[in-house]
Every structure is written in C-alpha cells, then in structure tokens.
PDB file of N, CA and C in Angstrom:
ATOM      1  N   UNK A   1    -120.870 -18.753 -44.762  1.00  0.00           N
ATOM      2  CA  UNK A   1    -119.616 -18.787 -44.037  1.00  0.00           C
ATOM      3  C   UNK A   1    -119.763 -19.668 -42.801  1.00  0.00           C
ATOM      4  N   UNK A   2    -118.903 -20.547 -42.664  1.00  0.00           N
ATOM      5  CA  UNK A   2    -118.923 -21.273 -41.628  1.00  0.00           C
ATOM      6  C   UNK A   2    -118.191 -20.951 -40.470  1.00  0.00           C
ATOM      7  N   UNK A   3    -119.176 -21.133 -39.350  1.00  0.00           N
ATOM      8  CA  UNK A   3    -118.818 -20.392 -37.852  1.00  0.00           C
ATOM      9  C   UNK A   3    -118.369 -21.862 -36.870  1.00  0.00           C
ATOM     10  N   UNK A   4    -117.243 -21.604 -36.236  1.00  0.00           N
ATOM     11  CA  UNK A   4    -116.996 -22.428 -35.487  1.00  0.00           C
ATOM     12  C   UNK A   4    -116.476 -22.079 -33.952  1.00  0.00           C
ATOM     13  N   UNK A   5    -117.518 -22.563 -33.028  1.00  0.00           N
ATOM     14  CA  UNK A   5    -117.401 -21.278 -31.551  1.00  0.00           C
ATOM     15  C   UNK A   5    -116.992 -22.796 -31.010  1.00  0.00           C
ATOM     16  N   UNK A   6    -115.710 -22.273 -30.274  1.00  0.00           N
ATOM     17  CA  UNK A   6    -115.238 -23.065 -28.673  1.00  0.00           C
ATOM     18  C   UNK A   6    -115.933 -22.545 -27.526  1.00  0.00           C
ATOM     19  N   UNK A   7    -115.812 -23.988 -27.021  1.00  0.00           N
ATOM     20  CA  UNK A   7    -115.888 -23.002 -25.163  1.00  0.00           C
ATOM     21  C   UNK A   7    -115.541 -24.627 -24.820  1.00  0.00           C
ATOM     22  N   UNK A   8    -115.533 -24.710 -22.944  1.00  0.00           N
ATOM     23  CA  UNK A   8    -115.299 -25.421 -22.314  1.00  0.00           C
ATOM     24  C   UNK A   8    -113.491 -25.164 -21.431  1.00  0.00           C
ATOM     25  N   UNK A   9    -112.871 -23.913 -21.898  1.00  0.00           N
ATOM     26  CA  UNK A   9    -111.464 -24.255 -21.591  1.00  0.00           C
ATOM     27  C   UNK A   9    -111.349 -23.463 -20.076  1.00  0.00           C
ATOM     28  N   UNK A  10    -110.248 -23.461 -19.657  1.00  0.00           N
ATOM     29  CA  UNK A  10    -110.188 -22.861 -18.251  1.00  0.00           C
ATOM     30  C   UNK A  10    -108.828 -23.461 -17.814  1.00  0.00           C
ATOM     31  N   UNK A  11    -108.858 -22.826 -16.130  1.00  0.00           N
ATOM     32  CA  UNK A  11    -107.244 -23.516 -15.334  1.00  0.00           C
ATOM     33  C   UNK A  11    -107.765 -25.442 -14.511  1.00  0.00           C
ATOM     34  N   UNK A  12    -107.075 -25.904 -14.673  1.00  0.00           N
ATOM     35  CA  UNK A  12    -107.593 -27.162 -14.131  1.00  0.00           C
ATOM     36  C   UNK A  12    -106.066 -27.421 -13.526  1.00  0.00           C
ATOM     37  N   UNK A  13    -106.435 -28.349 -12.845  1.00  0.00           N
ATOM     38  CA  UNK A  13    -104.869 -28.797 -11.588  1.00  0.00           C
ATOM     39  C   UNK A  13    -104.362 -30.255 -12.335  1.00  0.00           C
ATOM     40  N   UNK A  14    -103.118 -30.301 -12.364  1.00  0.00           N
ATOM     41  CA  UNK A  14    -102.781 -32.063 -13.019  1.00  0.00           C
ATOM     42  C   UNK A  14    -103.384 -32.743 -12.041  1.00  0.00           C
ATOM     43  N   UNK A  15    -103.775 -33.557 -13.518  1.00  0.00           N
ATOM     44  CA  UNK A  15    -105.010 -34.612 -12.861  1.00  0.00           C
ATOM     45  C   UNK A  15    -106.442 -34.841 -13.384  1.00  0.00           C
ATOM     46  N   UNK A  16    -106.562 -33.531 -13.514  1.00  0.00           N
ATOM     47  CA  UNK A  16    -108.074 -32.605 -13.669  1.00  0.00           C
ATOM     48  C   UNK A  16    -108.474 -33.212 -15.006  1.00  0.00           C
ATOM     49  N   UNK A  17    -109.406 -32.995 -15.514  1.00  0.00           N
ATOM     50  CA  UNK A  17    -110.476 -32.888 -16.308  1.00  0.00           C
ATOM     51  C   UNK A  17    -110.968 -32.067 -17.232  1.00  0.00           C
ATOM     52  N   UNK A  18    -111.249 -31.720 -18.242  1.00  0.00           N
ATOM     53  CA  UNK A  18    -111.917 -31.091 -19.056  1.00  0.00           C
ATOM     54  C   UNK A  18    -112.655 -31.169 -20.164  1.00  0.00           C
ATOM     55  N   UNK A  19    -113.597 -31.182 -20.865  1.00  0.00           N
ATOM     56  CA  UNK A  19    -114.250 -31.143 -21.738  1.00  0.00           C
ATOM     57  C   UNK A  19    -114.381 -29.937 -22.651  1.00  0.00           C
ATOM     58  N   UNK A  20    -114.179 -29.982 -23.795  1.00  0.00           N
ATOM     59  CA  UNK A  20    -114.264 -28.916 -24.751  1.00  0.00           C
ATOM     60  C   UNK A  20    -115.190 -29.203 -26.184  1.00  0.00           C
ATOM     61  N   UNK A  21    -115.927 -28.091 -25.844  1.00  0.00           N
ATOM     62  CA  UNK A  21    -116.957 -28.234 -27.416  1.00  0.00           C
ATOM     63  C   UNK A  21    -116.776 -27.104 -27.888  1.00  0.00           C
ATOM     64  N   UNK A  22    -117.253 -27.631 -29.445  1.00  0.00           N
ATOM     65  CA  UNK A  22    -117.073 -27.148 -30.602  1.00  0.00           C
ATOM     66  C   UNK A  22    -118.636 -27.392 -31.355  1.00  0.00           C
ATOM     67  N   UNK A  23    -119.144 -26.049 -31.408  1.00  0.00           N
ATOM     68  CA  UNK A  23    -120.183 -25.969 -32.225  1.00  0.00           C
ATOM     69  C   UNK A  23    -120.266 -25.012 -33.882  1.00  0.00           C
ATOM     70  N   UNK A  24    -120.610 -25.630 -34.431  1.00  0.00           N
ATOM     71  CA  UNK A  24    -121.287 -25.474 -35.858  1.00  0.00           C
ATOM     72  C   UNK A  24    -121.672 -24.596 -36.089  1.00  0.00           C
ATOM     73  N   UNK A  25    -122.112 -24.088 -37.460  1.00  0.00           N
ATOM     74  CA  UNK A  25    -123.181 -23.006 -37.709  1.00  0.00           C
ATOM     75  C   UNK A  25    -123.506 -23.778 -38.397  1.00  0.00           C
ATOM     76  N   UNK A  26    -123.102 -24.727 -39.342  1.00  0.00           N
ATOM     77  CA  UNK A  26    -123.962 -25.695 -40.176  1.00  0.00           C
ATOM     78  C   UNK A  26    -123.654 -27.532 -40.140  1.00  0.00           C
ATOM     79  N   UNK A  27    -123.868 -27.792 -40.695  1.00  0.00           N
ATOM     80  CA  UNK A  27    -124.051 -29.492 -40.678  1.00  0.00           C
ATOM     81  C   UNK A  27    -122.676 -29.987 -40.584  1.00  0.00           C
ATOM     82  N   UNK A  28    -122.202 -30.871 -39.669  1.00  0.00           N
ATOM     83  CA  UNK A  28    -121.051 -31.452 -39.471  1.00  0.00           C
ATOM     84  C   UNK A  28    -120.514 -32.261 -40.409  1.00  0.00           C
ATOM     85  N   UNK A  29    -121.668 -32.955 -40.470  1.00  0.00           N
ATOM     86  CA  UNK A  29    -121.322 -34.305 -41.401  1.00  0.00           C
ATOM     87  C   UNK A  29    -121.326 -33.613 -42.985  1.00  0.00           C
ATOM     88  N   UNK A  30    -121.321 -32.379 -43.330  1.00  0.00           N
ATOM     89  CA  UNK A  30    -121.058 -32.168 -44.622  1.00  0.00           C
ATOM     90  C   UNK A  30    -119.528 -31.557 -44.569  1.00  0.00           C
ATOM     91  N   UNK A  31    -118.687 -32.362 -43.514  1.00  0.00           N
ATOM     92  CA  UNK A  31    -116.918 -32.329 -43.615  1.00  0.00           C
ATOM     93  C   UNK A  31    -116.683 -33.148 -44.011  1.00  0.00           C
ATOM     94  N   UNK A  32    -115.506 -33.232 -44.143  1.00  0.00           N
ATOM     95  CA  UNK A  32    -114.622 -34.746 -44.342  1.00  0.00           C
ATOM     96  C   UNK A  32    -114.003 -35.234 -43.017  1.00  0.00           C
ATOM     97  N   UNK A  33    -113.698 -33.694 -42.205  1.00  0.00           N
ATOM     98  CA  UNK A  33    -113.267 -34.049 -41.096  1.00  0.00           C
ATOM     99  C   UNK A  33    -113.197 -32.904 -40.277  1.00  0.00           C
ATOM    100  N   UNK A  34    -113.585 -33.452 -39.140  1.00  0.00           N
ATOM    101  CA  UNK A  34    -113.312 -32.327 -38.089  1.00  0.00           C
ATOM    102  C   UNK A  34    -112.543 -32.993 -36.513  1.00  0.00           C
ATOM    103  N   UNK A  35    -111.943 -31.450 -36.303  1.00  0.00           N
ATOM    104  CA  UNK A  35    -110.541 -32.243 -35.343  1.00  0.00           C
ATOM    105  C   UNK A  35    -109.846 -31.174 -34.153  1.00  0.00           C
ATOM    106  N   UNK A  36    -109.337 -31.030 -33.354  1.00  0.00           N
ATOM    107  CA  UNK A  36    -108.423 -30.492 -32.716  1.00  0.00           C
ATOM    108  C   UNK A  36    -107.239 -30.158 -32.449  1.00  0.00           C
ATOM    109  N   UNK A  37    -106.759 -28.993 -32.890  1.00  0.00           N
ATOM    110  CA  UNK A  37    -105.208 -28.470 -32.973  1.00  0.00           C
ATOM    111  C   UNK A  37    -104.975 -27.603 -31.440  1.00  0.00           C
ATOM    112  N   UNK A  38    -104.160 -27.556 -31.133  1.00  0.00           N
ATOM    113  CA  UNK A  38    -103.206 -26.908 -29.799  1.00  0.00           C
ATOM    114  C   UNK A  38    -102.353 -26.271 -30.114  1.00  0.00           C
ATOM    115  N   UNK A  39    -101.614 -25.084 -29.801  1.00  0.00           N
ATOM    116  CA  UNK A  39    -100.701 -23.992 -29.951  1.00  0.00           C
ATOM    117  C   UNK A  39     -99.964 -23.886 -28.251  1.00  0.00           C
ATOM    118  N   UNK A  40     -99.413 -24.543 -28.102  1.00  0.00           N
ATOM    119  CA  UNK A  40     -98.929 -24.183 -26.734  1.00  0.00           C
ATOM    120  C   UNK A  40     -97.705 -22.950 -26.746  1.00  0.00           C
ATOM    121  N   UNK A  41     -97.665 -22.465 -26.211  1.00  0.00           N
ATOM    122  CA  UNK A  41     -97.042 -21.341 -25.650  1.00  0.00           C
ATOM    123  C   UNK A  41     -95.348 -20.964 -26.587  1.00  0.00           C
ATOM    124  N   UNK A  42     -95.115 -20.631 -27.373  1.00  0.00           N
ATOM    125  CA  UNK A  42     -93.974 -20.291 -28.023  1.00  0.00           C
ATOM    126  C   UNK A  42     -93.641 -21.352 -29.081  1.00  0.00           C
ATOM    127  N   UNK A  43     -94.608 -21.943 -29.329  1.00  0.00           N
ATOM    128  CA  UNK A  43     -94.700 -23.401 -30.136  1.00  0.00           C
ATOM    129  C   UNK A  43     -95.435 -23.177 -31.194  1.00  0.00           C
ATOM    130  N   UNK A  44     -95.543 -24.164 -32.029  1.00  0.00           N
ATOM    131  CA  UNK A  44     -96.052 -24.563 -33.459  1.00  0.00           C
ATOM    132  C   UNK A  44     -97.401 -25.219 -33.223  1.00  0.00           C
ATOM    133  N   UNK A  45     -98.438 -24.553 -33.945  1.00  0.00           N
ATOM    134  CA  UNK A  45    -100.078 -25.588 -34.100  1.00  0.00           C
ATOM    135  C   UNK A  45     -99.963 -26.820 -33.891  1.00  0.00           C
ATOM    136  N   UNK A  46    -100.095 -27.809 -33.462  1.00  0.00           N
ATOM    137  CA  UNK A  46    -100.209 -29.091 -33.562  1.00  0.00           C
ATOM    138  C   UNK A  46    -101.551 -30.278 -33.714  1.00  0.00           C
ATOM    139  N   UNK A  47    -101.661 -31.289 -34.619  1.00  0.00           N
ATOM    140  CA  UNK A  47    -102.638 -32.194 -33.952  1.00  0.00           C
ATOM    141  C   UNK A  47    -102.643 -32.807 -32.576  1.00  0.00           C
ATOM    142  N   UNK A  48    -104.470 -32.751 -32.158  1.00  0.00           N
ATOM    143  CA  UNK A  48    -104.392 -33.240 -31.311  1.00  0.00           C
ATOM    144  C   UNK A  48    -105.401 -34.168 -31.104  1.00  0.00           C
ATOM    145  N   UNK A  49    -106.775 -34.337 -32.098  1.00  0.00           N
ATOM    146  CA  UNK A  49    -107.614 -35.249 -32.492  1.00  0.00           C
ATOM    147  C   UNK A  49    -108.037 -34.736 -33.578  1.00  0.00           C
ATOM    148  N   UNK A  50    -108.623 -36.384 -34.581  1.00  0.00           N
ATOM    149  CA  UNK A  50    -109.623 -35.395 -35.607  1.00  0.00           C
ATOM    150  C   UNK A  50    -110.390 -37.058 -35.627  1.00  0.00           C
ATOM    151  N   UNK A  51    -111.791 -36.311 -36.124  1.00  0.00           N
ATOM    152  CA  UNK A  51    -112.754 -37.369 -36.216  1.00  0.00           C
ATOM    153  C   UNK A  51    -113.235 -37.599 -38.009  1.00  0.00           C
ATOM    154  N   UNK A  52    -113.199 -38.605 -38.761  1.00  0.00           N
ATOM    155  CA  UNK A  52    -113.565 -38.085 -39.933  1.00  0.00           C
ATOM    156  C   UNK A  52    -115.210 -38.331 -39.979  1.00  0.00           C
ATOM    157  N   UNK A  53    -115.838 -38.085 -41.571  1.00  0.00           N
ATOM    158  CA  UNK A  53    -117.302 -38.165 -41.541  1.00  0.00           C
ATOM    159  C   UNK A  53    -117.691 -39.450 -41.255  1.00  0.00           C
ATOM    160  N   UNK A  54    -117.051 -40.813 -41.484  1.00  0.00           N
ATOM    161  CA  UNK A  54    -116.842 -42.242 -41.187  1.00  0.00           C
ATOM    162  C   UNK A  54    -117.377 -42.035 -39.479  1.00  0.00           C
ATOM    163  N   UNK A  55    -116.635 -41.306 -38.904  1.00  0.00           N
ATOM    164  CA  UNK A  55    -116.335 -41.250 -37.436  1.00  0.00           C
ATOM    165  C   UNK A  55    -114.869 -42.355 -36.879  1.00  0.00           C
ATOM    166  N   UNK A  56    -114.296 -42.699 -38.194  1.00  0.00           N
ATOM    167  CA  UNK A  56    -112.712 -42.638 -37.475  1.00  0.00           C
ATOM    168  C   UNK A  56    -112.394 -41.623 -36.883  1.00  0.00           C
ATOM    169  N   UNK A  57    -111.344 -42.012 -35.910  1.00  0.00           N
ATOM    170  CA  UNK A  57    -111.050 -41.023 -34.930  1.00  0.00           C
ATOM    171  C   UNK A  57    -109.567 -41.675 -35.231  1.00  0.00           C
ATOM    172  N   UNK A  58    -108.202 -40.158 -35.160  1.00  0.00           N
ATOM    173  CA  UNK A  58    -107.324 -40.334 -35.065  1.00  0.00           C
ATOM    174  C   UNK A  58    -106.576 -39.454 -33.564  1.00  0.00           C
ATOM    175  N   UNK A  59    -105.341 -39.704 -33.284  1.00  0.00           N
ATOM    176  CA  UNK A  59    -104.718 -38.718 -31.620  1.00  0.00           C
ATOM    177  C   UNK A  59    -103.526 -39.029 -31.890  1.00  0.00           C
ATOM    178  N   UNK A  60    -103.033 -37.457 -31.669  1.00  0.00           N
ATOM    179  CA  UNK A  60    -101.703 -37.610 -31.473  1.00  0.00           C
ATOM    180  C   UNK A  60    -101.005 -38.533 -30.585  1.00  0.00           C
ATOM    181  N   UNK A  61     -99.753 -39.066 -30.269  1.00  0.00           N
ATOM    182  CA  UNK A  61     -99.762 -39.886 -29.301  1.00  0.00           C
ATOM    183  C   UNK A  61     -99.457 -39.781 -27.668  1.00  0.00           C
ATOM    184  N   UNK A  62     -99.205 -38.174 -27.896  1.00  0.00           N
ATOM    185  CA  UNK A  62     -98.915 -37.645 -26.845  1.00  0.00           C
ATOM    186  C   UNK A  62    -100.514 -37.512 -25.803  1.00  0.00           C
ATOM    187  N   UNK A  63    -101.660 -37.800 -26.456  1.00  0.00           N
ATOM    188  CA  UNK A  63    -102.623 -37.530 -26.025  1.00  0.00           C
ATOM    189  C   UNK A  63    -103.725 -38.837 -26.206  1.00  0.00           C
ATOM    190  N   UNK A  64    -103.334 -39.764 -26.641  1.00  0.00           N
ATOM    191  CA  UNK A  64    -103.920 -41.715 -26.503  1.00  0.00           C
ATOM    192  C   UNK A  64    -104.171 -42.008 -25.532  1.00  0.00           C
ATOM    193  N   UNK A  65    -104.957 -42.377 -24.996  1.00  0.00           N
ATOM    194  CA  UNK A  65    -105.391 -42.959 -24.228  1.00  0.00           C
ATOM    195  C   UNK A  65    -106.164 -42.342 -22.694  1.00  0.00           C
ATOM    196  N   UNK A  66    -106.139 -40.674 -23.418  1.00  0.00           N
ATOM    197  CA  UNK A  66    -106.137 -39.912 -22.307  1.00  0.00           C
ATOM    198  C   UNK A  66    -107.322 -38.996 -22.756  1.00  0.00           C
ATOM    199  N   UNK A  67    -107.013 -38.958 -23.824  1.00  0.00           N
ATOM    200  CA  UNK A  67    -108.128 -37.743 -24.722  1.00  0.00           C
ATOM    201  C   UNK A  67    -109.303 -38.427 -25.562  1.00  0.00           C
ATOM    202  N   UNK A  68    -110.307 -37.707 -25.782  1.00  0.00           N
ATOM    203  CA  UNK A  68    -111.583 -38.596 -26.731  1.00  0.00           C
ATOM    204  C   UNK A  68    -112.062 -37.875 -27.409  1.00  0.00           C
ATOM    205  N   UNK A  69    -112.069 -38.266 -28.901  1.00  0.00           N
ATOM    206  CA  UNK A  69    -112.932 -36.647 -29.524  1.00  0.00           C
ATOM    207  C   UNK A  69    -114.402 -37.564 -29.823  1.00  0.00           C
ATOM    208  N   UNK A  70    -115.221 -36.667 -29.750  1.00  0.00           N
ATOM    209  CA  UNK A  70    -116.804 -37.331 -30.346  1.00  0.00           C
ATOM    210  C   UNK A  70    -117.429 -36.303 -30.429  1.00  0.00           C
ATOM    211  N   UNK A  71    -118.561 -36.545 -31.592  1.00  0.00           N
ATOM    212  CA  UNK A  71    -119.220 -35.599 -31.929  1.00  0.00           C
ATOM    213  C   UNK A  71    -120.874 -35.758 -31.392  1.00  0.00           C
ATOM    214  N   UNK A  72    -121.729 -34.897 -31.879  1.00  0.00           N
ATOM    215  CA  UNK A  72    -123.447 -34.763 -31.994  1.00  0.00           C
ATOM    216  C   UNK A  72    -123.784 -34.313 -33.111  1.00  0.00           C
ATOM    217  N   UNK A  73    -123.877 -35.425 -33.912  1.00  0.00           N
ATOM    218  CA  UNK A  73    -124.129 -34.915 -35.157  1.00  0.00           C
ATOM    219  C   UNK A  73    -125.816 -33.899 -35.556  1.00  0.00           C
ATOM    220  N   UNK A  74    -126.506 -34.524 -34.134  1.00  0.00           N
ATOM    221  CA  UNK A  74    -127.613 -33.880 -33.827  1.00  0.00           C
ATOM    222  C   UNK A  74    -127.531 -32.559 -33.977  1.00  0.00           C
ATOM    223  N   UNK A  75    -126.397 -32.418 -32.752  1.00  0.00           N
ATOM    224  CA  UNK A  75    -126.086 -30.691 -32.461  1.00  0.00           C
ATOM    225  C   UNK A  75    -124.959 -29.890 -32.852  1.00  0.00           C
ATOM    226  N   UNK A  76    -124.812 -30.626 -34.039  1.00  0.00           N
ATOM    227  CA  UNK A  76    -123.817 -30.300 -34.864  1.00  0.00           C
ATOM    228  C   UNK A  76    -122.726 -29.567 -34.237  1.00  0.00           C
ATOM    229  N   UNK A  77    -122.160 -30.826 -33.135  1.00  0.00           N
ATOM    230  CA  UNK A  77    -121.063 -30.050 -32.026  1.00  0.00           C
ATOM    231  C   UNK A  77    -119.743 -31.477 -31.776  1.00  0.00           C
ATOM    232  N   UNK A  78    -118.529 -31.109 -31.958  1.00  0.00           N
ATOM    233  CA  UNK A  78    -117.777 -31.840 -32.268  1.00  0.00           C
ATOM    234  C   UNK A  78    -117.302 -31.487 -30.469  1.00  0.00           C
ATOM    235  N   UNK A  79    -116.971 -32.892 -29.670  1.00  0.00           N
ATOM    236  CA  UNK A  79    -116.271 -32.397 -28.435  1.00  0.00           C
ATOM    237  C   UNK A  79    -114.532 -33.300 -28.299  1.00  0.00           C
ATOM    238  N   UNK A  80    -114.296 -32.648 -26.795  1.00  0.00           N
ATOM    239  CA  UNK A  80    -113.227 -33.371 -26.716  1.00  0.00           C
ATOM    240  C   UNK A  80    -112.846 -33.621 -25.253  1.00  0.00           C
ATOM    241  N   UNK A  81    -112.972 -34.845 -24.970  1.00  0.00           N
ATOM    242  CA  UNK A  81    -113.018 -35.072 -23.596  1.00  0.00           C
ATOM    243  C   UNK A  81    -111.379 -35.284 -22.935  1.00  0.00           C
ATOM    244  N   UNK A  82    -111.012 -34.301 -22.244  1.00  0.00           N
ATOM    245  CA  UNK A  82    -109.474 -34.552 -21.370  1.00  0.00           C
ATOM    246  C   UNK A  82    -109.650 -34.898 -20.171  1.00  0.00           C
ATOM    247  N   UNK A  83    -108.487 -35.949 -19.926  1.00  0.00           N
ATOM    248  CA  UNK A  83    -108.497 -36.771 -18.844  1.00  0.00           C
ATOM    249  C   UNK A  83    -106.900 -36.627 -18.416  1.00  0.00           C
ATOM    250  N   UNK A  84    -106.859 -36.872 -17.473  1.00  0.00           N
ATOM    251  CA  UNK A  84    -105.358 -36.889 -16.573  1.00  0.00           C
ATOM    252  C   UNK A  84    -104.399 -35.388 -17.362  1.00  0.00           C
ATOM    253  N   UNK A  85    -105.072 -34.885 -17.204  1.00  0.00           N
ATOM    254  CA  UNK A  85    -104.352 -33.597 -17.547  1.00  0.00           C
ATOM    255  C   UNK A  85    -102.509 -32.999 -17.144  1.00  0.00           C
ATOM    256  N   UNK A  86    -102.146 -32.869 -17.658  1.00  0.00           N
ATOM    257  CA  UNK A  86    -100.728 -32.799 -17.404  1.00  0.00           C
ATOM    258  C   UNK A  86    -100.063 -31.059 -17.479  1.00  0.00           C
ATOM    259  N   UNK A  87     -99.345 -30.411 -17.129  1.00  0.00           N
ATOM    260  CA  UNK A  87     -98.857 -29.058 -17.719  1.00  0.00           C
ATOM    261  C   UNK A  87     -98.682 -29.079 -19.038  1.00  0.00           C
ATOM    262  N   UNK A  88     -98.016 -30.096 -19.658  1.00  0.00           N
ATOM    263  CA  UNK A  88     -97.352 -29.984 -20.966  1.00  0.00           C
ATOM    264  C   UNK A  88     -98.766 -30.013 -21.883  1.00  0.00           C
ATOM    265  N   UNK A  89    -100.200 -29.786 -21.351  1.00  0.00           N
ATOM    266  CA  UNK A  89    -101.290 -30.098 -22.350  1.00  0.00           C
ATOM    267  C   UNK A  89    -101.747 -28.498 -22.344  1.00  0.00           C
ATOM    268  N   UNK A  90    -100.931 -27.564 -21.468  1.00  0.00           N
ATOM    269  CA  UNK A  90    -101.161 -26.195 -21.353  1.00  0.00           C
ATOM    270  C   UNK A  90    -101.137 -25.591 -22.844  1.00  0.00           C
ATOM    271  N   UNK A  91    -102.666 -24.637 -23.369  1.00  0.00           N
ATOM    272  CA  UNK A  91    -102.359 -24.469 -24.788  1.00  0.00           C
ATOM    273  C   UNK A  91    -103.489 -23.726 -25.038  1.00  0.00           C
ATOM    274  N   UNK A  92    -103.735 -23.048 -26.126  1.00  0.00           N
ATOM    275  CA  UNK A  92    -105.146 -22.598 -26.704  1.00  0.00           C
ATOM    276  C   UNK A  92    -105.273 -23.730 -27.690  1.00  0.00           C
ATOM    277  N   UNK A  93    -106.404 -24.412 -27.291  1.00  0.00           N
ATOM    278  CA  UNK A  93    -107.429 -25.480 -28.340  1.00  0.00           C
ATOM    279  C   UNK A  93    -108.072 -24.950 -29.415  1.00  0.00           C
ATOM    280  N   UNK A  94    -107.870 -24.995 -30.668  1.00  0.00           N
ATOM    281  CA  UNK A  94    -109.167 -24.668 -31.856  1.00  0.00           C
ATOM    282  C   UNK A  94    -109.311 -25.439 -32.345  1.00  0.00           C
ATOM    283  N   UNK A  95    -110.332 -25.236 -32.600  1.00  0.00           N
ATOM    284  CA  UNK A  95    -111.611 -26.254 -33.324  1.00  0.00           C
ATOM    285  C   UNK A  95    -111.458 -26.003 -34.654  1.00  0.00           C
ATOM    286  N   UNK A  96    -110.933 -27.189 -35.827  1.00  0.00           N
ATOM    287  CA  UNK A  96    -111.169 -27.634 -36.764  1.00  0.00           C
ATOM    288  C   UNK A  96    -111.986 -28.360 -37.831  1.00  0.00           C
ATOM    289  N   UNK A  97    -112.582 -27.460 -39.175  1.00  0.00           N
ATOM    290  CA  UNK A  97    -113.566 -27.905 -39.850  1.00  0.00           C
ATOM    291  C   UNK A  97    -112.867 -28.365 -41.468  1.00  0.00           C
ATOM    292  N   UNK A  98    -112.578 -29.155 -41.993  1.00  0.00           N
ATOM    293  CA  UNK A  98    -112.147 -29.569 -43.122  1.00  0.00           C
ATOM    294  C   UNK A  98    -113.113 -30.058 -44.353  1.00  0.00           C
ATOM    295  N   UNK A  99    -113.133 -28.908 -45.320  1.00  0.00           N
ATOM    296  CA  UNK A  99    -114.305 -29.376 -46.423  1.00  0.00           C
ATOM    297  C   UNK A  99    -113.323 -29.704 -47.444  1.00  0.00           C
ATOM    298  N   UNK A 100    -113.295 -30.080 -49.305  1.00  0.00           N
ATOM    299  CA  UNK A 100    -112.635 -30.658 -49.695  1.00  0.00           C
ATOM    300  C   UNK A 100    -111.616 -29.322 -50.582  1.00  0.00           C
ATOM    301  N   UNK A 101    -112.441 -27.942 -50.279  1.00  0.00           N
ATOM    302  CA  UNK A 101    -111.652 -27.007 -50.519  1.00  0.00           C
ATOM    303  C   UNK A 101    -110.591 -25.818 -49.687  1.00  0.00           C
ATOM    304  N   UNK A 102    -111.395 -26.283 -48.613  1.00  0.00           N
ATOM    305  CA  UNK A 102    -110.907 -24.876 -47.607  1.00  0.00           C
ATOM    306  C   UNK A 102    -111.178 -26.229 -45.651  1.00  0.00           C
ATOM    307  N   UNK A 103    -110.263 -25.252 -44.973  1.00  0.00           N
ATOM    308  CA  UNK A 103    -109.914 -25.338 -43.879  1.00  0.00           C
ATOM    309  C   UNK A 103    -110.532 -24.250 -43.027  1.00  0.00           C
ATOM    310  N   UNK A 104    -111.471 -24.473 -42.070  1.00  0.00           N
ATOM    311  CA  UNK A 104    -111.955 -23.797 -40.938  1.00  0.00           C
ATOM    312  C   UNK A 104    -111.882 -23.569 -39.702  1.00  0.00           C
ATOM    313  N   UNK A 105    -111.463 -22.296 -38.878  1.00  0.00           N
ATOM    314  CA  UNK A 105    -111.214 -22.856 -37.805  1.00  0.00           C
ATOM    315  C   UNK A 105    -111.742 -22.111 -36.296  1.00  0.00           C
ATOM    316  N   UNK A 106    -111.955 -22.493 -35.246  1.00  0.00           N
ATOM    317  CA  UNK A 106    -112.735 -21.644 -34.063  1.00  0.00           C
ATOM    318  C   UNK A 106    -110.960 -20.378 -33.668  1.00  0.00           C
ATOM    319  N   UNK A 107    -112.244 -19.801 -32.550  1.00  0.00           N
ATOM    320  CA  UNK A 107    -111.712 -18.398 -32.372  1.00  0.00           C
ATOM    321  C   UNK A 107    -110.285 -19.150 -31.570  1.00  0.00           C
ATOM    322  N   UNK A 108    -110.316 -19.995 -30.962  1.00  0.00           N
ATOM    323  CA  UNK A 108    -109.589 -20.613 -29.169  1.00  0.00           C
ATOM    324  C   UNK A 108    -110.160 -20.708 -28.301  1.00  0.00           C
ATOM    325  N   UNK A 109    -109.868 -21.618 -27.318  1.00  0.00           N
ATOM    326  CA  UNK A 109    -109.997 -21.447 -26.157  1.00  0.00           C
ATOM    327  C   UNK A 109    -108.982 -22.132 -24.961  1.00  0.00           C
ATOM    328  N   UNK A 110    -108.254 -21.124 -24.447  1.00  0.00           N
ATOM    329  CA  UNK A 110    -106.963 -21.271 -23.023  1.00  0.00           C
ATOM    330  C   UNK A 110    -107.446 -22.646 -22.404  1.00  0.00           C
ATOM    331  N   UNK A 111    -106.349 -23.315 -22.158  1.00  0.00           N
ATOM    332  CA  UNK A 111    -106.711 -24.519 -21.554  1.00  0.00           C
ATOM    333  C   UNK A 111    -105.472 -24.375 -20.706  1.00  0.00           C
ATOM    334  N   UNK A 112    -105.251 -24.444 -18.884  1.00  0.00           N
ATOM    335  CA  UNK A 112    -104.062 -24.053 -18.844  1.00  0.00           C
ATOM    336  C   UNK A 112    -103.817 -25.161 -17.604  1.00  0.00           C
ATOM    337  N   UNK A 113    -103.090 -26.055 -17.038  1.00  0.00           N
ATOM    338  CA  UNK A 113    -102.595 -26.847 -16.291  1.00  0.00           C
ATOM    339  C   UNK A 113    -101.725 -26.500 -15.474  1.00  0.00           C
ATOM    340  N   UNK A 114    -101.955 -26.397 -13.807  1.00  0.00           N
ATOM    341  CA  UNK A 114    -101.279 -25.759 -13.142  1.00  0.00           C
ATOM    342  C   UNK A 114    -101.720 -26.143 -12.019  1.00  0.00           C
ATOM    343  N   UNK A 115    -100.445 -26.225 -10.920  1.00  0.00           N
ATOM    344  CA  UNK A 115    -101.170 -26.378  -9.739  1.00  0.00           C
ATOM    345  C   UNK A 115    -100.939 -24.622  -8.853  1.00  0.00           C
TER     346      UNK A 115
END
C-alpha cells in the first residue's frame, strides 16, 4: 500500500513563501505521475502541479510562474515550492500519486494566507 505523508503547510502573510513536501513509502519514479491538488474552502479539488516520470511539469495557470513542483527521486519526495503567495491560494494541499491503475493520495496539509 502506498503511503503518501505531507508536511510543510502553515499561516504565511501575502507575499510569503512556502514549501511543501511530499514523501513516499515507495519509489517515485514507478508513477506515471505525481502532482498537487488544492481544495479551498467550500470549493471543488483542483489542479495545481503535476510532474510526470519524464519530469514534465505541468500548472494550473492560476499558479505559473509563481509555483514549482520538483522532485528527489533519491528521497523519493515530490515538493512544491510557493512564491508570492496570495489569499486566494488559501487551501488544504494533497499530494498526488498516479500508477496506471489506481490514484493515490496524502492525508493534507492547511496552507492558509492571511494577513
């Protein structure tokens, strides 16, 4: 069974910063893809990066040029680097694992934008 633990989330001020990882229980690169969905507050799951085994990287566009997903394939830990943080990025983050049968996904973690 594949385990997928977040951490990195918290309150940050617009502007702010954050980094969020996503670790493994087993080998990354035996996905097709792994990625980041958001649930903001009375809303629908959404994309918000995904990296495939290639290491294409795709982003929503609400989040281009601002957000970075990259992995360690070492440490079999997929991250996601936020930059210029805004309220509207206020959300629980999970971590996404895609094999060619089934969909995996982390527990959450609150990411919340506020001054």
């Amino acid at each position: 069974q594949v385990q997928l633990v977040e951490s990195g989330g918290g309150l940050v001020q617009p502007g702010g910063s954050l980094r969020l990882s996503c670790a493994a229980s087993g080998n990354i690169f035996s996905f097709n893809a792994m990625g980041w969905y958001r649930q903001p507050p009375g809303k629908e799951r959404e994309l918000v990066a995904t990296i495939s085994r290639s290491g294409t990287t795709n982003y929503a566009e609400s989040v281009k040029g601002r957000f970075t997903i990259s992995r360690s394939i070492a440490k079999n830990t997929v991250y996601l680097q936020m930059n210029s943080l805004q309220p509207d990025d206020t959300a629980v983050y999970y971590c996404n694992a895609r094999s060619v049968h089934e969909d995996y996904w982390g527990q959450g973690t609150q990411v919340t934008v506020s001054s």
